[in-house]
C-alpha atoms as a PDB file:
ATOM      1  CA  UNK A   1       0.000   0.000   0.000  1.00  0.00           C
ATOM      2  CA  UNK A   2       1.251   3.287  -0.698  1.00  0.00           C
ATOM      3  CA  UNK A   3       1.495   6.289   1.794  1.00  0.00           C
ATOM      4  CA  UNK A   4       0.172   9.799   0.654  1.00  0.00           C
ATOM      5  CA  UNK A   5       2.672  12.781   2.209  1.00  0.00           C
ATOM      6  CA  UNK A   6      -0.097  15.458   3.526  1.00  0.00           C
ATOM      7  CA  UNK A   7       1.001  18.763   4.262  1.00  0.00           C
ATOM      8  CA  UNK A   8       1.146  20.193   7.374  1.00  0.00           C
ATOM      9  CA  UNK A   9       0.014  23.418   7.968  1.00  0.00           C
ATOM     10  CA  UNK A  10       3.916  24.588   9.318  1.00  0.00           C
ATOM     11  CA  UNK A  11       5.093  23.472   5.850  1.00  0.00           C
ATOM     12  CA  UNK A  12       8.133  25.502   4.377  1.00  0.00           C
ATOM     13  CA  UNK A  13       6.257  27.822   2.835  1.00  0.00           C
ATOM     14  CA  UNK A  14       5.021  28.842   6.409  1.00  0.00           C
ATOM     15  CA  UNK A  15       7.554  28.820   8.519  1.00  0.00           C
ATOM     16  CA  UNK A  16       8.457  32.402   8.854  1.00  0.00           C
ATOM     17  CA  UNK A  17       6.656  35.674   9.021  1.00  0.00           C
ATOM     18  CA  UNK A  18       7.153  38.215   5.381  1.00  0.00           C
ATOM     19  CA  UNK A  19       8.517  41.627   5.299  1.00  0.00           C
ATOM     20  CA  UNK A  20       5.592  43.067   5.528  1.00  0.00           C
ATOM     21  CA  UNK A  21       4.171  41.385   8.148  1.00  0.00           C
ATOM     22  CA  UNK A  22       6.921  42.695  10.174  1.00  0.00           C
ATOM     23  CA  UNK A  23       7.174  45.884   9.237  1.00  0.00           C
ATOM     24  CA  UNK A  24       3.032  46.030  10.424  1.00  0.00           C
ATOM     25  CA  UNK A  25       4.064  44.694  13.627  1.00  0.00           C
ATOM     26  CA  UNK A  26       6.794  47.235  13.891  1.00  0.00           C
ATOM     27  CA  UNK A  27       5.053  49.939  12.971  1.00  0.00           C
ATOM     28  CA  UNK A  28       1.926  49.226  15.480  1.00  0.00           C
ATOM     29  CA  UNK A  29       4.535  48.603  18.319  1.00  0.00           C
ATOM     30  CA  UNK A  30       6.248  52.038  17.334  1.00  0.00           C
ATOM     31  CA  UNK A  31       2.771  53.798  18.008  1.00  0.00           C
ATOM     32  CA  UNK A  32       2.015  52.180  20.768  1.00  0.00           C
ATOM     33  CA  UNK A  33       5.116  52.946  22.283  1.00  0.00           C
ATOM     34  CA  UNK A  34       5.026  56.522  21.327  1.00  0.00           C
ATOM     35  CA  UNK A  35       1.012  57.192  22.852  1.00  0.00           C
ATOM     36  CA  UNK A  36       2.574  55.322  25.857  1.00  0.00           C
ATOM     37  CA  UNK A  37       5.656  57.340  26.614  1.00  0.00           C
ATOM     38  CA  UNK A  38       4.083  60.716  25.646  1.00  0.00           C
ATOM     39  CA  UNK A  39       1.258  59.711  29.015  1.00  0.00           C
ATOM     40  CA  UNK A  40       4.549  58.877  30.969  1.00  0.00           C
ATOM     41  CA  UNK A  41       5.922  62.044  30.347  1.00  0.00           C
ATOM     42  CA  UNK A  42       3.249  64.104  31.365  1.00  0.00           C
ATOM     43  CA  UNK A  43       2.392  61.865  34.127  1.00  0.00           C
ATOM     44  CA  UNK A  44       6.279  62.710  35.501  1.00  0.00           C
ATOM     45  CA  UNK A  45       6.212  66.258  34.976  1.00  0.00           C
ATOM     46  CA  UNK A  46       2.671  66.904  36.953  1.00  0.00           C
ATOM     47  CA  UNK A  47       4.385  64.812  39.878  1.00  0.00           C
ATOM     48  CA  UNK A  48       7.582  66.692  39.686  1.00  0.00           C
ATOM     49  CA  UNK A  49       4.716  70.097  40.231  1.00  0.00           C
ATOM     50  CA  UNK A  50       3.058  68.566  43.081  1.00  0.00           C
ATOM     51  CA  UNK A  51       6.520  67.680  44.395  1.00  0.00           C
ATOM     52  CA  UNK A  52       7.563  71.574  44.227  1.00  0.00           C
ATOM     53  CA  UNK A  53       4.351  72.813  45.822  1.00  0.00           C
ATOM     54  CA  UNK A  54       4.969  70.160  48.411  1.00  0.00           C
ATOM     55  CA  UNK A  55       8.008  71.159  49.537  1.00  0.00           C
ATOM     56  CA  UNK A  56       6.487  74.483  49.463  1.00  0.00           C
ATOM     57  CA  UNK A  57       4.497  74.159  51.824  1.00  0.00           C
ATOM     58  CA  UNK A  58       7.021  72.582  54.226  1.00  0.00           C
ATOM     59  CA  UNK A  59       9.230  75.988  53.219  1.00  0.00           C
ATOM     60  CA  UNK A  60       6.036  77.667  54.419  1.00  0.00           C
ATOM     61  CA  UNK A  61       5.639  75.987  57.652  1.00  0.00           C
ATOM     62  CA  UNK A  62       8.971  76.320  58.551  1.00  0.00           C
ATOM     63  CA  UNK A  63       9.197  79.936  58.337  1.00  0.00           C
ATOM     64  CA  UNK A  64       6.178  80.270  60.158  1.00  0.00           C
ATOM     65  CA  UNK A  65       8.131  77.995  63.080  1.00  0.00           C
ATOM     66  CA  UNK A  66      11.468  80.630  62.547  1.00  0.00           C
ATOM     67  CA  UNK A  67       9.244  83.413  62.554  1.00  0.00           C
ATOM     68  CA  UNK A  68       7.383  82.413  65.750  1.00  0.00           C
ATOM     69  CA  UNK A  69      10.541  81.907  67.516  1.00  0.00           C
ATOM     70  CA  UNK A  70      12.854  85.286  66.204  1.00  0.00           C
ATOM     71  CA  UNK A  71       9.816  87.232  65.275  1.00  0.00           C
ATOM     72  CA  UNK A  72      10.690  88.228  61.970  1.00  0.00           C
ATOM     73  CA  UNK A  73      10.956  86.329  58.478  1.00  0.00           C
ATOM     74  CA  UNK A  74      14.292  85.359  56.980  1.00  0.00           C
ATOM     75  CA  UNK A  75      16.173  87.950  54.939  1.00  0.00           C
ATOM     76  CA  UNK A  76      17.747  87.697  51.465  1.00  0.00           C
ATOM     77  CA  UNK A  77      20.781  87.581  52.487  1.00  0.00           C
ATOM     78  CA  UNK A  78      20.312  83.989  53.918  1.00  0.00           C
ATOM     79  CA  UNK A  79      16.907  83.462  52.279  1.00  0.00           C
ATOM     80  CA  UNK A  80      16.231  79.439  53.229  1.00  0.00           C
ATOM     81  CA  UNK A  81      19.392  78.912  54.158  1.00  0.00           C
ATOM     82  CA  UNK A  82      18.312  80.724  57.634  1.00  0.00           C
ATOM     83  CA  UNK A  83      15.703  77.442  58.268  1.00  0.00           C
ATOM     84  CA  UNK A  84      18.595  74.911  58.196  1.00  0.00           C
ATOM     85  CA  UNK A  85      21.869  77.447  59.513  1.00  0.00           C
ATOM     86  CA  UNK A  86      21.404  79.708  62.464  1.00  0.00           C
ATOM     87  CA  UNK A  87      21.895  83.612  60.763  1.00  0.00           C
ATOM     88  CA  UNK A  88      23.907  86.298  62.934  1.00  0.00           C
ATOM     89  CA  UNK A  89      22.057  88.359  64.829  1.00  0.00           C
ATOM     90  CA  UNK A  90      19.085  86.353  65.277  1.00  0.00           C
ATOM     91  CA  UNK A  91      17.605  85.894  68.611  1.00  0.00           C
ATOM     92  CA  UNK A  92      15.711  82.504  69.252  1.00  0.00           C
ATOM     93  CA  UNK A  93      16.259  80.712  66.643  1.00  0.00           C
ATOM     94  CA  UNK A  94      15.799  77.100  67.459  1.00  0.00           C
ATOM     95  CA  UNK A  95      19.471  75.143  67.911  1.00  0.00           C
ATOM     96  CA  UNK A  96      17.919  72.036  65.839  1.00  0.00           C
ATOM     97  CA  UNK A  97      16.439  73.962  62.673  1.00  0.00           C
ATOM     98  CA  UNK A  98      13.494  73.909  60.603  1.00  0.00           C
ATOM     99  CA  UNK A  99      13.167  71.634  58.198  1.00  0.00           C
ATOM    100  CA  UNK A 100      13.832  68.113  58.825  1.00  0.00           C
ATOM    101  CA  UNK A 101      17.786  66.673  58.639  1.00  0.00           C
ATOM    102  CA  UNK A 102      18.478  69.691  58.472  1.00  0.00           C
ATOM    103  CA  UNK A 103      19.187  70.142  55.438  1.00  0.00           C
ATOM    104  CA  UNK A 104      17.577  72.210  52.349  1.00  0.00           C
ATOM    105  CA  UNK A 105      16.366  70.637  49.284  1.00  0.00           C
ATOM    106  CA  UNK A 106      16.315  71.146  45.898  1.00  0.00           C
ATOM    107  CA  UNK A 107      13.705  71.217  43.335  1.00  0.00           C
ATOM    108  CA  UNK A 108      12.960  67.673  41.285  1.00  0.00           C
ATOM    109  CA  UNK A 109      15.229  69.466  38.638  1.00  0.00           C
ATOM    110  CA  UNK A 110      18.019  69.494  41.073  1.00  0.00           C
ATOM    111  CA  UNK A 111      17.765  73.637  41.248  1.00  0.00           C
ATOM    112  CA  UNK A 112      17.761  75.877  44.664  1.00  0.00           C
ATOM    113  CA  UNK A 113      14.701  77.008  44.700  1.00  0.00           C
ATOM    114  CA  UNK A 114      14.238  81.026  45.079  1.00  0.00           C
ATOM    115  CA  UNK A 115      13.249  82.742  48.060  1.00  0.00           C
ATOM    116  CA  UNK A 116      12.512  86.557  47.946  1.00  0.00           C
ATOM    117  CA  UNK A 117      12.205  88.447  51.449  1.00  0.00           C
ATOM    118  CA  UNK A 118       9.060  91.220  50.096  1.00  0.00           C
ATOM    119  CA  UNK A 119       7.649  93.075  53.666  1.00  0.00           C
ATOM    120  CA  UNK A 120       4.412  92.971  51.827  1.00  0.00           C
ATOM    121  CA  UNK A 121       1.904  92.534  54.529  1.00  0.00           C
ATOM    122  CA  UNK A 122      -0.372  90.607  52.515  1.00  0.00           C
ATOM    123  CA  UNK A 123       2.920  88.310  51.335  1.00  0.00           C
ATOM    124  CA  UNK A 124       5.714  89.214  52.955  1.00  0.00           C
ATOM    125  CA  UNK A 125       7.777  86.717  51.009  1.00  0.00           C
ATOM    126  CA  UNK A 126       7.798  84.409  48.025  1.00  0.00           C
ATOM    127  CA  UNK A 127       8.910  81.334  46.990  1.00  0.00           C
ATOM    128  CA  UNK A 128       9.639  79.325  43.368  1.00  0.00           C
ATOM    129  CA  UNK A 129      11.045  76.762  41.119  1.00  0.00           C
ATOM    130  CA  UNK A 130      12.640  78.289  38.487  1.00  0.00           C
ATOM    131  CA  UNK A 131      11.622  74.695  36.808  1.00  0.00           C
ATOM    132  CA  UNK A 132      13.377  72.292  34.728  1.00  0.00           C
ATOM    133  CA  UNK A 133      15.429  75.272  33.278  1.00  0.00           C
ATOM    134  CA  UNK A 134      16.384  76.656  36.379  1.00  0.00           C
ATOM    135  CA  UNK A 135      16.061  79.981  35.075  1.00  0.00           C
ATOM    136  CA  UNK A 136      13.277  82.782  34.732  1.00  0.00           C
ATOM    137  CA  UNK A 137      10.056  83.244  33.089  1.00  0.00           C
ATOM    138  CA  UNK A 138      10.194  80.349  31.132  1.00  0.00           C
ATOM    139  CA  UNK A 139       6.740  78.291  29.450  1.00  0.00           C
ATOM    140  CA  UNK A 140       5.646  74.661  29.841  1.00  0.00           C
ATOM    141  CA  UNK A 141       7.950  72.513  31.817  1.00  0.00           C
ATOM    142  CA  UNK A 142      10.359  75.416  32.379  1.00  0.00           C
ATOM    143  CA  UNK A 143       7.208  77.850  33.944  1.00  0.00           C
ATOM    144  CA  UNK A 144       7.877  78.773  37.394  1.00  0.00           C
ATOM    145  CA  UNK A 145       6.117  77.520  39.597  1.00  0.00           C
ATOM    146  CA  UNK A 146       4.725  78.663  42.707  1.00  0.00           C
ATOM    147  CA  UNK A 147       2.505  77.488  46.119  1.00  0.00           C
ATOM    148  CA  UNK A 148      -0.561  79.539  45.249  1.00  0.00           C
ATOM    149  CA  UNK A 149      -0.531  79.517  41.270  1.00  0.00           C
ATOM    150  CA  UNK A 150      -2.697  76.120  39.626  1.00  0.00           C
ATOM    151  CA  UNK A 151      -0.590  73.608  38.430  1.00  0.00           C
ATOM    152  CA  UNK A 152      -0.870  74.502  34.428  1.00  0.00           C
ATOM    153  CA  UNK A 153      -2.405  71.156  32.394  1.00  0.00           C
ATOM    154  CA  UNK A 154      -0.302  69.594  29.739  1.00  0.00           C
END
């Protein structure tokens, strides 16, 4: 009796995937990749603004603890330096500091972040990120950003 060969459906002819067929894959991958990281990067830079306003507030609460205790607000010349370093001429400022570990952070950008000494009664002093430029008036994720402006939507 004589045995019939049937083809399988892996034969050689289907073994492998065409050109095309991987250059459709590619390109779908390549968008999805692309819708992905563009929602990962504004999901970073809104966390890196509630990070700033954060550690805003902590600024804020700490000079409200110095200025309890000396009875005035820190000047420019020491700006926050004065929450974490005891400034000359300052009476009752507390021996262990303001902010915890005593040290002063920076900004998610790795920037100082800038303290101006006003005397305006209504807001006798401000404080920023420069954002991720570290500089000045800048737009989108270089805007400054500060406690009691909205965190701008991208």
């Amino acid at each position: 009796m004589k045995q019939t060969k049937t083809k399988s459906f892996f034969s050689h002819r289907h073994m492998g995937f065409t050109l095309v067929e991987l250059m459709v894959v590619i390109a779908i991958l390549g968008i999805m990749a692309g819708v992905v990281s563009l929602q990962v990067i504004s999901r970073i830079h809104k966390a890196k603004i509630a990070t700033v306003k954060t550690q805003i507030k902590i600024f804020e609460n700490a000079i409200q603890n110095y200025k309890m205790d000396t009875s005035q607000y820190p000047d420019n010349s020491m700006g926050l330096l004065a929450l974490v370093e005891e400034p000359p001429d300052v009476f009752g400022w507390d021996t262990a500091g303001y902010l915890k570990d005593g040290k002063l952070p920076t900004d998610p950008w790795g920037y100082d972040y800038f303290y101006d000494y006003t005397g305006d009664p209504q807001r006798p002093y401000e404080i920023c990120s420069f954002g991720a430029d570290g500089k000045p008036d800048g737009e989108d994720e270089n805007a400054d950003i500060y406690a009691y402006e909205e965190a701008e939507e991208f």
